[in-house]
PDB file of N, CA and C in Angstrom:
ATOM      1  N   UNK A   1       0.848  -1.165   0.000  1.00  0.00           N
ATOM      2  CA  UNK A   1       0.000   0.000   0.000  1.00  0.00           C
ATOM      3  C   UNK A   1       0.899   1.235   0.000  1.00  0.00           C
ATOM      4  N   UNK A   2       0.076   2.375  -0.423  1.00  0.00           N
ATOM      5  CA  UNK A   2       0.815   3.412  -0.129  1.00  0.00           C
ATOM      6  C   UNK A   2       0.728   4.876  -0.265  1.00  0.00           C
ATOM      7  N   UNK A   3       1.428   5.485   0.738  1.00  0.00           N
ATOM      8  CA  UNK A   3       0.727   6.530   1.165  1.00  0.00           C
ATOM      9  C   UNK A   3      -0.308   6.896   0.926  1.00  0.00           C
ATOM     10  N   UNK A   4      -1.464   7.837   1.914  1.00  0.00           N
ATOM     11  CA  UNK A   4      -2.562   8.724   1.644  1.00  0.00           C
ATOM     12  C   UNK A   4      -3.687   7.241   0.388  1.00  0.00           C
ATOM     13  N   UNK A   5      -3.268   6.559   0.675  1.00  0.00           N
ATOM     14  CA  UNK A   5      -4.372   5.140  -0.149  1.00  0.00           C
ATOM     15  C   UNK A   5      -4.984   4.512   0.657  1.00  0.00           C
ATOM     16  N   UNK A   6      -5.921   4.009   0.216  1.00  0.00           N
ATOM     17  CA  UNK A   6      -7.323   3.378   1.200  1.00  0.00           C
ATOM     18  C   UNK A   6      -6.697   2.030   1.774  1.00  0.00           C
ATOM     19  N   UNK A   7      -6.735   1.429   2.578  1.00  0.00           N
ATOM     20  CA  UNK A   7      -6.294   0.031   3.131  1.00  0.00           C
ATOM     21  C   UNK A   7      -7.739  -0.496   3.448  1.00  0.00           C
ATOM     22  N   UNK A   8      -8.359  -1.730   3.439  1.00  0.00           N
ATOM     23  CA  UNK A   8      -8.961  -2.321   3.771  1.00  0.00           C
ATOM     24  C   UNK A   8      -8.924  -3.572   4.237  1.00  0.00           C
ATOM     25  N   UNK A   9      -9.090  -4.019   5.779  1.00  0.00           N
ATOM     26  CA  UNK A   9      -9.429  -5.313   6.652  1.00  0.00           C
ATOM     27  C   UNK A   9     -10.241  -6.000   6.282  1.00  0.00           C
ATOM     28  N   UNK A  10     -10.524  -7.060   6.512  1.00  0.00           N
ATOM     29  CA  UNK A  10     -11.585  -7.553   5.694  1.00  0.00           C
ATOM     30  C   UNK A  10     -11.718  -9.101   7.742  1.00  0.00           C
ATOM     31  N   UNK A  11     -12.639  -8.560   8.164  1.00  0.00           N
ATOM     32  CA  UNK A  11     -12.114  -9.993   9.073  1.00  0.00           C
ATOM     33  C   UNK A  11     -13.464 -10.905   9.600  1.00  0.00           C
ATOM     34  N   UNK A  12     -13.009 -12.286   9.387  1.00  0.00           N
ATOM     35  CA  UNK A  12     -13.822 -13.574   8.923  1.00  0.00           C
ATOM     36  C   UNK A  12     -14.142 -14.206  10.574  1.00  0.00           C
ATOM     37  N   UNK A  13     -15.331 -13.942  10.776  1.00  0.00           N
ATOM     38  CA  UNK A  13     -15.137 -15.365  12.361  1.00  0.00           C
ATOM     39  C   UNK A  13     -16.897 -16.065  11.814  1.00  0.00           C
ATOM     40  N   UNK A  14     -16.292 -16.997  12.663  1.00  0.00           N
ATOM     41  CA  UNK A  14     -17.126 -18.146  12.848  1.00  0.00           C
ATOM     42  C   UNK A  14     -17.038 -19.210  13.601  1.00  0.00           C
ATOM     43  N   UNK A  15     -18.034 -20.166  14.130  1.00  0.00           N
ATOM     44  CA  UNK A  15     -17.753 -20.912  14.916  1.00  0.00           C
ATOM     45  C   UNK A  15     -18.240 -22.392  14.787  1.00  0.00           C
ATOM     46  N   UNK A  16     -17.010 -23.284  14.624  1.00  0.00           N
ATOM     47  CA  UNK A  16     -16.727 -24.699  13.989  1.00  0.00           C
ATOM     48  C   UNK A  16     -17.013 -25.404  14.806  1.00  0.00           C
ATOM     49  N   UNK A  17     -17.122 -25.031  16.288  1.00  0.00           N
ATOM     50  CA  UNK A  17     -17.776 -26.029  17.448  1.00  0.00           C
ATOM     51  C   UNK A  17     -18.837 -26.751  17.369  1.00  0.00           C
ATOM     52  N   UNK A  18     -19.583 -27.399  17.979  1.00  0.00           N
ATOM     53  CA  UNK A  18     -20.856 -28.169  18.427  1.00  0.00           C
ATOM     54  C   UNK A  18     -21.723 -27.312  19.284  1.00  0.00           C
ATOM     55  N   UNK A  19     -21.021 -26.719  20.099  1.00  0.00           N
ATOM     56  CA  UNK A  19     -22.266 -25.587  20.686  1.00  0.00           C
ATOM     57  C   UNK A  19     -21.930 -24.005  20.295  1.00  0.00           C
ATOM     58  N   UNK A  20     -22.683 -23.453  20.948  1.00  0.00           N
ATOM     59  CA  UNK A  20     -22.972 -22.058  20.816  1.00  0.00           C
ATOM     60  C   UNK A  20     -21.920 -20.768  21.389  1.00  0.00           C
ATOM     61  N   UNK A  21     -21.180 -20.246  21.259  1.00  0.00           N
ATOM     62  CA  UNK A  21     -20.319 -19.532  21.937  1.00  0.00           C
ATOM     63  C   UNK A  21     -21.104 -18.575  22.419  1.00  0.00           C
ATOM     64  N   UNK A  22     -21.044 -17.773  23.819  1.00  0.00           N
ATOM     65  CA  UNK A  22     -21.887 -16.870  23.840  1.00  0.00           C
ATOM     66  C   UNK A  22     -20.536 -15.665  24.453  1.00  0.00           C
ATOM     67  N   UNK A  23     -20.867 -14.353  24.900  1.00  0.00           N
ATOM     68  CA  UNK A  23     -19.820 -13.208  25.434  1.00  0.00           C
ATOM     69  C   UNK A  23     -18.625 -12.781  24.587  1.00  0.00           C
ATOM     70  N   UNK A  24     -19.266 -13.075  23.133  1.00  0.00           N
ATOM     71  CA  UNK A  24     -17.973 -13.176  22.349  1.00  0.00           C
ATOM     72  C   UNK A  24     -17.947 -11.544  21.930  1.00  0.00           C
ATOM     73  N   UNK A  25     -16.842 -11.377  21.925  1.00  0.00           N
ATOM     74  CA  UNK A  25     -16.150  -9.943  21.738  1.00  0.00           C
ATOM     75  C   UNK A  25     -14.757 -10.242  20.441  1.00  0.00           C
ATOM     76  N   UNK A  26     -14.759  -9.253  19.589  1.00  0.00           N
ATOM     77  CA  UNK A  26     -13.624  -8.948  18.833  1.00  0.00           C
ATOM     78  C   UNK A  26     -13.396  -7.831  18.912  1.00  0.00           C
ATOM     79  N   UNK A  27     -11.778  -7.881  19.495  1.00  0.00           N
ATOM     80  CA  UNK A  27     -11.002  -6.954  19.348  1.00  0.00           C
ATOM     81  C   UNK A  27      -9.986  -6.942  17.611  1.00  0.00           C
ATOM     82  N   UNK A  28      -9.882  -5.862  17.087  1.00  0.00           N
ATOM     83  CA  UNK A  28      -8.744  -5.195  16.468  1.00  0.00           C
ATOM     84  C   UNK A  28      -7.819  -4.579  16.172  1.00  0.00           C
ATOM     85  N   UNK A  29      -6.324  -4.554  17.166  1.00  0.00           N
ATOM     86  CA  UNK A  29      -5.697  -3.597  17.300  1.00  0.00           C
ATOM     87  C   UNK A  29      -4.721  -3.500  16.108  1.00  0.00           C
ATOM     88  N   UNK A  30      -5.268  -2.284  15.679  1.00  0.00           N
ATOM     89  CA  UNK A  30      -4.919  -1.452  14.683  1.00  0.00           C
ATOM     90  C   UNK A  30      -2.943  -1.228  14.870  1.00  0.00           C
ATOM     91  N   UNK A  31      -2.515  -0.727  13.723  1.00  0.00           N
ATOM     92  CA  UNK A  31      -1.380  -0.520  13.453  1.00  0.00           C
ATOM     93  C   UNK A  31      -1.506   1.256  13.760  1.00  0.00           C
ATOM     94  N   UNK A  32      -0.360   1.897  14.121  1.00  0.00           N
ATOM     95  CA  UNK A  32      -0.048   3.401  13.826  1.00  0.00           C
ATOM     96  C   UNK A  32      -0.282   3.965  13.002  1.00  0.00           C
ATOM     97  N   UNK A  33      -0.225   5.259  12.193  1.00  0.00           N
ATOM     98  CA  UNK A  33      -0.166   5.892  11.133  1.00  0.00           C
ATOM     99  C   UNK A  33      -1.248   5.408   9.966  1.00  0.00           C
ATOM    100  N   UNK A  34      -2.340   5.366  10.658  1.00  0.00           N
ATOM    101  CA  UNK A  34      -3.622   5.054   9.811  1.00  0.00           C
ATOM    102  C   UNK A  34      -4.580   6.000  10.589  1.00  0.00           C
ATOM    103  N   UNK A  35      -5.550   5.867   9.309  1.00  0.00           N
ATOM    104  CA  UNK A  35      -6.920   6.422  10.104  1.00  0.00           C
ATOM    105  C   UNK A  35      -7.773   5.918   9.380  1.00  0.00           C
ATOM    106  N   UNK A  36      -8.663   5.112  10.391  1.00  0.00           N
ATOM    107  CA  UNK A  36     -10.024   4.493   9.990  1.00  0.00           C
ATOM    108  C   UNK A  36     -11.304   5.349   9.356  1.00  0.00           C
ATOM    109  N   UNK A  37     -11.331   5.316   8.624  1.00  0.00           N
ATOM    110  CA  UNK A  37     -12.610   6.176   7.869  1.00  0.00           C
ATOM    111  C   UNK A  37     -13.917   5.642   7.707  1.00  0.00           C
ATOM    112  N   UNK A  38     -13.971   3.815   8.231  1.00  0.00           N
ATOM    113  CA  UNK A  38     -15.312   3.568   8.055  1.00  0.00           C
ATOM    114  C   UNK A  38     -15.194   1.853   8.539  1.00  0.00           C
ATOM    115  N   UNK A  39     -16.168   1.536   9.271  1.00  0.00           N
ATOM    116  CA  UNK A  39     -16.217   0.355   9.733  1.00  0.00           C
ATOM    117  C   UNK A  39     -17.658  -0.540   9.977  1.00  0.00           C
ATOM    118  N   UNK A  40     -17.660  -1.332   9.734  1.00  0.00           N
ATOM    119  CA  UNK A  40     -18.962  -1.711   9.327  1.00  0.00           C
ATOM    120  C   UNK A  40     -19.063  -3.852   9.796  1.00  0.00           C
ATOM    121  N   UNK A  41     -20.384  -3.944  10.932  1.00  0.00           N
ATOM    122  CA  UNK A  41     -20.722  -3.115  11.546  1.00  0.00           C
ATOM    123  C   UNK A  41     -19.995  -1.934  12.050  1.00  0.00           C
ATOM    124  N   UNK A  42     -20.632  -1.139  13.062  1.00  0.00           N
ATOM    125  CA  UNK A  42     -19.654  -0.513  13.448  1.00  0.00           C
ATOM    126  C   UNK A  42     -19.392  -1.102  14.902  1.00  0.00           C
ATOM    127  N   UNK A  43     -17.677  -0.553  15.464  1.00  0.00           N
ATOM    128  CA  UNK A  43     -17.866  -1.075  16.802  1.00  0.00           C
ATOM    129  C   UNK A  43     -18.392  -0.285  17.904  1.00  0.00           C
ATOM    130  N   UNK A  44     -17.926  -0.659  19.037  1.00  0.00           N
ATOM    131  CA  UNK A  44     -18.928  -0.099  20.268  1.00  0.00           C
ATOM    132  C   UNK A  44     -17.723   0.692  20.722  1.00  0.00           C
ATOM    133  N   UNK A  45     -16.805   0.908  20.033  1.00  0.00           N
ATOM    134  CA  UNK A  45     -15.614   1.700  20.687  1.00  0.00           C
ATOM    135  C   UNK A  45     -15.677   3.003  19.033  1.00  0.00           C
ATOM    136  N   UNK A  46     -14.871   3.718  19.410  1.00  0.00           N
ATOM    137  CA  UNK A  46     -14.908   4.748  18.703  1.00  0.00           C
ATOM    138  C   UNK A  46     -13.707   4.741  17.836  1.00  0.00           C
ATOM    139  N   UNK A  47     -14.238   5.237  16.431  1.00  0.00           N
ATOM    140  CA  UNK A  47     -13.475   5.060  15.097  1.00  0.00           C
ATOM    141  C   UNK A  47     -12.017   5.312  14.990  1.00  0.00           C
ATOM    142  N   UNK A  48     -11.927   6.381  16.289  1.00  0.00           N
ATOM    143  CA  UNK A  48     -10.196   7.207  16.380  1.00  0.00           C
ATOM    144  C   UNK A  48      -9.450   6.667  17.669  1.00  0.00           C
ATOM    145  N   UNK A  49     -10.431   5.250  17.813  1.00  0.00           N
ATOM    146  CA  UNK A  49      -9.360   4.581  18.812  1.00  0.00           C
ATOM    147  C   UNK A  49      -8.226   3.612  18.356  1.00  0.00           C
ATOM    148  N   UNK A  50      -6.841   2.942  18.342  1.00  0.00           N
ATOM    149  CA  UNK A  50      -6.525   2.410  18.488  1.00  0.00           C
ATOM    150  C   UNK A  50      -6.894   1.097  18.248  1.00  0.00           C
ATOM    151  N   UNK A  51      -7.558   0.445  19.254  1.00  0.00           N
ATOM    152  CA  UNK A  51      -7.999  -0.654  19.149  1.00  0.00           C
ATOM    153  C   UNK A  51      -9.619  -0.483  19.049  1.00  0.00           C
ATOM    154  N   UNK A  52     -10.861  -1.229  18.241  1.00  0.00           N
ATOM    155  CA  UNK A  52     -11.387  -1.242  18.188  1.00  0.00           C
ATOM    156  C   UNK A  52     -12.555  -2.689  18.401  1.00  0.00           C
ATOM    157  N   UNK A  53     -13.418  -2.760  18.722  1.00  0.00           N
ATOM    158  CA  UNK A  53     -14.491  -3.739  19.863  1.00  0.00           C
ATOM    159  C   UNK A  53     -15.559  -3.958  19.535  1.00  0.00           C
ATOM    160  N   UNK A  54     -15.708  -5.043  18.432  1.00  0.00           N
ATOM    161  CA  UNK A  54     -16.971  -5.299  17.959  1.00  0.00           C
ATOM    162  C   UNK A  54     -17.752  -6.149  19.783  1.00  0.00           C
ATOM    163  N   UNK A  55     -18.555  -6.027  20.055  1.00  0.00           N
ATOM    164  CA  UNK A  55     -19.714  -7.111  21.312  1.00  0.00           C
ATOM    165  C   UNK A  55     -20.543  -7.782  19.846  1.00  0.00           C
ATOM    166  N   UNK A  56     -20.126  -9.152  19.417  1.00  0.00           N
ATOM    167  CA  UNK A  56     -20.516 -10.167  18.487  1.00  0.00           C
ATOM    168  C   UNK A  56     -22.228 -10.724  19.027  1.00  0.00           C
ATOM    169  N   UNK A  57     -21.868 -11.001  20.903  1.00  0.00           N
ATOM    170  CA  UNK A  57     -22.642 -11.590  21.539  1.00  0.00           C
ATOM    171  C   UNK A  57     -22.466 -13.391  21.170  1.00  0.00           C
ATOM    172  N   UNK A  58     -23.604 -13.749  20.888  1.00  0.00           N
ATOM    173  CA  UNK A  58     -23.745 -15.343  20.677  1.00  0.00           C
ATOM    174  C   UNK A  58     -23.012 -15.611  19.212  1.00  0.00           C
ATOM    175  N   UNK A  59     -23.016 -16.896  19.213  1.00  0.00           N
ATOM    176  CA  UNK A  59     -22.133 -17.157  17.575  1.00  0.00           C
ATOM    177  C   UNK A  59     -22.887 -18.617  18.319  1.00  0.00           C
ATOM    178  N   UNK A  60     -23.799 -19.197  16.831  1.00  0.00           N
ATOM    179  CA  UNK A  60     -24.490 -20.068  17.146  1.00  0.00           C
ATOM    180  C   UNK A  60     -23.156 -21.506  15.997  1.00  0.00           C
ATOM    181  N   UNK A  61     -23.545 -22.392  16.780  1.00  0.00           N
ATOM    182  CA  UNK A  61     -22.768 -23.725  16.204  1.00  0.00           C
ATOM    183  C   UNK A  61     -22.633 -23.972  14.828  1.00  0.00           C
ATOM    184  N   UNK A  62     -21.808 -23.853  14.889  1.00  0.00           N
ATOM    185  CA  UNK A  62     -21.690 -24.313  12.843  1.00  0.00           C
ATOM    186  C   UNK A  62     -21.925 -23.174  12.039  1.00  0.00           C
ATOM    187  N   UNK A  63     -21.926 -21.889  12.545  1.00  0.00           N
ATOM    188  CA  UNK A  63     -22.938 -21.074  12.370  1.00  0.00           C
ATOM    189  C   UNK A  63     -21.868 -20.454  10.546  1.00  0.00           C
ATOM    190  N   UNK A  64     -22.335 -19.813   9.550  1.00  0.00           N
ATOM    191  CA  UNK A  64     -22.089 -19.507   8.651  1.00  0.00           C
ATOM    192  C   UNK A  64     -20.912 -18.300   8.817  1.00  0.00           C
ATOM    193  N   UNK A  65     -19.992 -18.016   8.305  1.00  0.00           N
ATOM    194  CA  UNK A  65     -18.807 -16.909   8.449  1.00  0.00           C
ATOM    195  C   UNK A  65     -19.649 -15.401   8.250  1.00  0.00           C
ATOM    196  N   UNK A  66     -19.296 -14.501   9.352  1.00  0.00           N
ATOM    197  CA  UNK A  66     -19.755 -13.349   9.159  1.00  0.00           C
ATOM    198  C   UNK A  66     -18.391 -12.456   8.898  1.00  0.00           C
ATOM    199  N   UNK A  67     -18.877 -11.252   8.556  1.00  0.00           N
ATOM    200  CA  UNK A  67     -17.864 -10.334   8.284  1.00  0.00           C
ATOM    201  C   UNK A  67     -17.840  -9.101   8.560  1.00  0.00           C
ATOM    202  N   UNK A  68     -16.333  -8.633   9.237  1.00  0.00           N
ATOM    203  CA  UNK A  68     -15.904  -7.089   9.506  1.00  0.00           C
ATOM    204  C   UNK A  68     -15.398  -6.554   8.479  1.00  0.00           C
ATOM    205  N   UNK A  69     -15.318  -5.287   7.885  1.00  0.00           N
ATOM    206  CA  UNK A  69     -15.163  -4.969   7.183  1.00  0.00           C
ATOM    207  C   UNK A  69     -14.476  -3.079   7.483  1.00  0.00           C
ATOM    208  N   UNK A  70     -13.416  -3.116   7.938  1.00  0.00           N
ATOM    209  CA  UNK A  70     -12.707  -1.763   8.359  1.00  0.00           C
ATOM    210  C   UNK A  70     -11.756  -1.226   6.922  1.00  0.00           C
ATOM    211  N   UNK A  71     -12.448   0.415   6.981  1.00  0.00           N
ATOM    212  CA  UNK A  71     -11.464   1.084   5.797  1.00  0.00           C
ATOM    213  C   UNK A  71     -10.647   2.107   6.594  1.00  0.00           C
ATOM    214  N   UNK A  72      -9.417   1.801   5.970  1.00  0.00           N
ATOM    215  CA  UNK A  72      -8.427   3.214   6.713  1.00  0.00           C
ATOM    216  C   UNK A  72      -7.579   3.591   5.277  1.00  0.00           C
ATOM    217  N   UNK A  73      -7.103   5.141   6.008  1.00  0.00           N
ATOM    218  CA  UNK A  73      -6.235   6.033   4.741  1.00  0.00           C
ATOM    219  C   UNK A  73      -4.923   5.708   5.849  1.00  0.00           C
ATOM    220  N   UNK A  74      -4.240   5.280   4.822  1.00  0.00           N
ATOM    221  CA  UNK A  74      -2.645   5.326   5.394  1.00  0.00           C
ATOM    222  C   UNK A  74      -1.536   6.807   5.412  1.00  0.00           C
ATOM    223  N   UNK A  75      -1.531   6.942   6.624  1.00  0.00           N
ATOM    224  CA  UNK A  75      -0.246   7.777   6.809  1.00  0.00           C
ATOM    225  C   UNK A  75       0.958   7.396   7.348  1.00  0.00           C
ATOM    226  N   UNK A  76       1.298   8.572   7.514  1.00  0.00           N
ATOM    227  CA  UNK A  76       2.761   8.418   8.140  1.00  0.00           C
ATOM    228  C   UNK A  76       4.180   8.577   6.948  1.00  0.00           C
ATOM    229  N   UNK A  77       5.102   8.034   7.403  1.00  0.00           N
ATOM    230  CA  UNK A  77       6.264   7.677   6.643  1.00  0.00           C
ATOM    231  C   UNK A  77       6.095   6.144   5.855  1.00  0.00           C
ATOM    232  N   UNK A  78       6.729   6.062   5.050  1.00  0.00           N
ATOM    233  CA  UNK A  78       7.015   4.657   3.735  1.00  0.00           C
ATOM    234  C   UNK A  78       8.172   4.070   4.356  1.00  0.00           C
ATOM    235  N   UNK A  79       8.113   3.090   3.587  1.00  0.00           N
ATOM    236  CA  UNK A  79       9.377   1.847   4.297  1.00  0.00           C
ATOM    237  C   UNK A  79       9.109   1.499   5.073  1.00  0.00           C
ATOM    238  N   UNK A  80       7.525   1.093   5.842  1.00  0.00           N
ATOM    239  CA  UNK A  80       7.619   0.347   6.987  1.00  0.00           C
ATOM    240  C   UNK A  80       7.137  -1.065   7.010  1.00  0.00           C
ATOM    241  N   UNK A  81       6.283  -1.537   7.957  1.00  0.00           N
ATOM    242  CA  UNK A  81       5.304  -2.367   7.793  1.00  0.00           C
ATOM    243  C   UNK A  81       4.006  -2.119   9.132  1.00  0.00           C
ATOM    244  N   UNK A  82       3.063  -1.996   8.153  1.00  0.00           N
ATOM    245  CA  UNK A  82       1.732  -1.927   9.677  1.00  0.00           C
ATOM    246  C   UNK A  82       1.394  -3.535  10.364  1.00  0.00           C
ATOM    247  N   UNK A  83       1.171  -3.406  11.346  1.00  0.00           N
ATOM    248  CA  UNK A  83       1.122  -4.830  12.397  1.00  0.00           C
ATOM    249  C   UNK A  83      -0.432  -4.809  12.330  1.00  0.00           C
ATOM    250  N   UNK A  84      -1.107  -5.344  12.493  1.00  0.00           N
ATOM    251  CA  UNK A  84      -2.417  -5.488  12.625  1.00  0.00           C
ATOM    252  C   UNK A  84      -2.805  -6.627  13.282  1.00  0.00           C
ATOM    253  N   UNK A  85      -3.536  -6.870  14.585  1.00  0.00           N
ATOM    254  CA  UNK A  85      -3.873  -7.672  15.057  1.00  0.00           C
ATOM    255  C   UNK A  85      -4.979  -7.746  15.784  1.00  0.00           C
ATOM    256  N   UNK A  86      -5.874  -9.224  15.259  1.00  0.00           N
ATOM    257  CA  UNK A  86      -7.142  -9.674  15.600  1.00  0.00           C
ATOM    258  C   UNK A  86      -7.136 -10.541  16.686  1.00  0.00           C
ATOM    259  N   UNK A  87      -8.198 -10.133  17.667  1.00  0.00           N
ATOM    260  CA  UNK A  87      -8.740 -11.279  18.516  1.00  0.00           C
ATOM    261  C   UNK A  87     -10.099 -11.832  19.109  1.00  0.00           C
ATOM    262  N   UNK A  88     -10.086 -13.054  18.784  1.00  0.00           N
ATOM    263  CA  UNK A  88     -11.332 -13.194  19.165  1.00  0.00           C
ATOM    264  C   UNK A  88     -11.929 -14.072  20.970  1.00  0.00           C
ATOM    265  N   UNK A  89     -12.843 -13.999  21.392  1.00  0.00           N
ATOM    266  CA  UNK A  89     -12.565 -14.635  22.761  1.00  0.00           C
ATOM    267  C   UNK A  89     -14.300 -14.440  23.452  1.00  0.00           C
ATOM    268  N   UNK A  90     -14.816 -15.621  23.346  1.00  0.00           N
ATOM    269  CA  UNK A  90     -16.021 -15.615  24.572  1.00  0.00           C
ATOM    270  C   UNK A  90     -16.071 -16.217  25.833  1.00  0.00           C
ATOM    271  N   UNK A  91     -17.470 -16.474  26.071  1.00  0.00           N
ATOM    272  CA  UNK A  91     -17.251 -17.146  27.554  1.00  0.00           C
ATOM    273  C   UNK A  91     -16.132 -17.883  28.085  1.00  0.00           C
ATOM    274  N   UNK A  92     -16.079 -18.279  29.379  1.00  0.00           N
ATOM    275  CA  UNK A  92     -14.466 -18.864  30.020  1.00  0.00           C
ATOM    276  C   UNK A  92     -14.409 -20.376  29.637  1.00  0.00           C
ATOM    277  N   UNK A  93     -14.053 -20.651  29.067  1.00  0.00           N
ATOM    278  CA  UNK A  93     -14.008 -22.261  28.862  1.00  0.00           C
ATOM    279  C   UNK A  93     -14.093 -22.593  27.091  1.00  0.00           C
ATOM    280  N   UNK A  94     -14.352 -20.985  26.475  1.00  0.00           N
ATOM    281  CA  UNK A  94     -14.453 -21.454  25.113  1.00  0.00           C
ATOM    282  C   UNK A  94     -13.000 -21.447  24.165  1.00  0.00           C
ATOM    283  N   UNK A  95     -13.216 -21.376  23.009  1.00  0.00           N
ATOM    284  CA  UNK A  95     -11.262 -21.789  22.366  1.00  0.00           C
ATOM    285  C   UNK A  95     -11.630 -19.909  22.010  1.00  0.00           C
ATOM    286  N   UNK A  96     -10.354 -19.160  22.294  1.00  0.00           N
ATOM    287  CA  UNK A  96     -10.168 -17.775  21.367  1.00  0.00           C
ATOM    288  C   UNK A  96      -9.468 -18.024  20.228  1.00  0.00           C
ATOM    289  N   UNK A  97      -9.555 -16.769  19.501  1.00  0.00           N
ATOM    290  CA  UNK A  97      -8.770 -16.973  18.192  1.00  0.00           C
ATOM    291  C   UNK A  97      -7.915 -15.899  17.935  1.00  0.00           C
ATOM    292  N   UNK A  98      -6.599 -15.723  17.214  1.00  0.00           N
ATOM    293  CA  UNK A  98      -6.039 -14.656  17.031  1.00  0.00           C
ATOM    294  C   UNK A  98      -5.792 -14.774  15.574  1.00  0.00           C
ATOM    295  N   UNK A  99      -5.437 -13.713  14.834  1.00  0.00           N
ATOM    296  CA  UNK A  99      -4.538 -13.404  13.720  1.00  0.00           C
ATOM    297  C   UNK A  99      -4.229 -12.120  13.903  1.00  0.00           C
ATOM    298  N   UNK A 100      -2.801 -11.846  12.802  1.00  0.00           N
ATOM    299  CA  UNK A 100      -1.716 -11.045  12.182  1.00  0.00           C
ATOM    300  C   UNK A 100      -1.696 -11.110  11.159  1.00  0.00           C
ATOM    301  N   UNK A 101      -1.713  -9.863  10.331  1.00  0.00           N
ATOM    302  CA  UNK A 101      -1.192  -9.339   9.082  1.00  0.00           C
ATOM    303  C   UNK A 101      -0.409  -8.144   8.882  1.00  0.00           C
ATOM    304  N   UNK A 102       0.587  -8.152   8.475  1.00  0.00           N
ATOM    305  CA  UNK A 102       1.813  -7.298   8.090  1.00  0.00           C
ATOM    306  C   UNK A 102       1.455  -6.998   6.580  1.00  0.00           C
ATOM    307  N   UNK A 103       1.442  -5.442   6.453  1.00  0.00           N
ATOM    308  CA  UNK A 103       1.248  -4.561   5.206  1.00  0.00           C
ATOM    309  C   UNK A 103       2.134  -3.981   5.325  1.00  0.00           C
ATOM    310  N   UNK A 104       3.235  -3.801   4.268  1.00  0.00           N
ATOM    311  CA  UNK A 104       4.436  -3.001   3.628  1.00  0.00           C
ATOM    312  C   UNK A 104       3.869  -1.772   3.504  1.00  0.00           C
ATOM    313  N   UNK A 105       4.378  -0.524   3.442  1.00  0.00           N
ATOM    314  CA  UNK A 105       4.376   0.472   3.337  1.00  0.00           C
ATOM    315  C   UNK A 105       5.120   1.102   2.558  1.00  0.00           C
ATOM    316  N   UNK A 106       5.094   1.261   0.834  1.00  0.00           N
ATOM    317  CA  UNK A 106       6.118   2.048   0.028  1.00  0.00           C
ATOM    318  C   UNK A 106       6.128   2.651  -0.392  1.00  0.00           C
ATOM    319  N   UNK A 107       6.676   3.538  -0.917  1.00  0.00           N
ATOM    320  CA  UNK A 107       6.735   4.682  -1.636  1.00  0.00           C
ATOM    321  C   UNK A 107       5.718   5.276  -2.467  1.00  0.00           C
ATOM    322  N   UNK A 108       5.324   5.925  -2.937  1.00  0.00           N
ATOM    323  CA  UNK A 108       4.214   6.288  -4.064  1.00  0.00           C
ATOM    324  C   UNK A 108       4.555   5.980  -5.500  1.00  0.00           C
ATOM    325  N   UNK A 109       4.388   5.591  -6.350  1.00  0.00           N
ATOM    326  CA  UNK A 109       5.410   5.014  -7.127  1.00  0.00           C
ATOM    327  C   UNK A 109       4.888   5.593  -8.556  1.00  0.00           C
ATOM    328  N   UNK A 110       5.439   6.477  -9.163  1.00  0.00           N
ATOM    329  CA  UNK A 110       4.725   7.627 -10.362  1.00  0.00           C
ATOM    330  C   UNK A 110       5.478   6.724 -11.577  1.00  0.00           C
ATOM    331  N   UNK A 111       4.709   6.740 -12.231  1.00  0.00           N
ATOM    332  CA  UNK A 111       5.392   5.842 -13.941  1.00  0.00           C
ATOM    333  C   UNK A 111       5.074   6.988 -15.396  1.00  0.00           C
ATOM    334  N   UNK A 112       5.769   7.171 -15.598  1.00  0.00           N
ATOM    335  CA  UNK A 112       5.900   8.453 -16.388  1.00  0.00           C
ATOM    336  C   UNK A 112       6.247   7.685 -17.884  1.00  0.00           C
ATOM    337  N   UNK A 113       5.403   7.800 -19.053  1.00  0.00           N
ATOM    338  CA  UNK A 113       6.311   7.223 -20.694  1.00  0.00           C
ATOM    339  C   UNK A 113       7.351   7.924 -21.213  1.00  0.00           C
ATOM    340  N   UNK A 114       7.998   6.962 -21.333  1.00  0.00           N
ATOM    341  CA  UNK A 114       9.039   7.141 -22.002  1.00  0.00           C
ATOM    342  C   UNK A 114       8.881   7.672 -23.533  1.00  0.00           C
ATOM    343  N   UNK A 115       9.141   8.721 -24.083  1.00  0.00           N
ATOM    344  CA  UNK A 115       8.815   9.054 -25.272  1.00  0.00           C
ATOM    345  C   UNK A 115      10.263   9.105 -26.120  1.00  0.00           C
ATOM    346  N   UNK A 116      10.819   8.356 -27.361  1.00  0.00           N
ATOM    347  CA  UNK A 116      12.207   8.068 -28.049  1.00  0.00           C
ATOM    348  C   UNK A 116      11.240   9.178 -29.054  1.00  0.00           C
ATOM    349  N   UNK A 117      12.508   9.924 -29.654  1.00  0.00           N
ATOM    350  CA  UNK A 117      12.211  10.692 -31.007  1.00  0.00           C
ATOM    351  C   UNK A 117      13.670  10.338 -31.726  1.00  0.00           C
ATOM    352  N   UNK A 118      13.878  10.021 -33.033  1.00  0.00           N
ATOM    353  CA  UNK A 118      14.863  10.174 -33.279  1.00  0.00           C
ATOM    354  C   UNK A 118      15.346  11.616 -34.202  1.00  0.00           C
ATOM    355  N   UNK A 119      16.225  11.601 -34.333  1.00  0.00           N
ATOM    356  CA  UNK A 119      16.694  13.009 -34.762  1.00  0.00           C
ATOM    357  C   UNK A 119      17.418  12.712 -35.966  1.00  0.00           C
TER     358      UNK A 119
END
């Protein structure tokens, strides 16, 4: 990605168990030098936080993959990489889940034609 360009999360849960998960919460802690411009649902925490907090509630057995769907404009400096990390976690006794994704950060990259004339 890069600079001042849209980034988009895209994040998948569901639940492969036999019963019902219930108290389930997802967290997303966001990388630096972004700003979220739109999130959908939305969470119960606020757009210019850091980490952000979907309350899922129940996730019924077997139940079909739902989806988060977060847009951010990238700032900051190039040459890096943004960290991004998901978690998921309900009642005490149920399995949580995590993921990571690492996005490069490069340069803006302008491609200009080459025009030959001969003389």
């Amino acid at each position: 990605v890069t600079i001042g360009r849209q980034l988009v999360y895209t994040l998948r849960y569901w639940n492969d168990g036999n019963q019902s998960a219930t108290g389930v919460f997802l967290t997303d802690t966001l990388p630096s030098g972004i700003t979220v411009t739109a999130a959908y649902p939305p969470p119960v925490t606020s757009l210019s936080s850091p980490r952000l907090v979907w309350n899922i509630g129940t996730v019924s057995a077997a139940s079909p993959a739902q989806t988060i769907v977060i847009t951010a404009t990238v700032g900051g400096a190039w040459n890096r990489t943004l960290h991004n990390v998901a978690d998921v976690a309900g009642q005490p006794g149920s399995y949580p889940d995590h993921a990571e994704r690492d996005t490069e950060v490069r340069p803006l990259m302008l491609y200009l034609p080459i025009i030959m004339r001969q003389y």
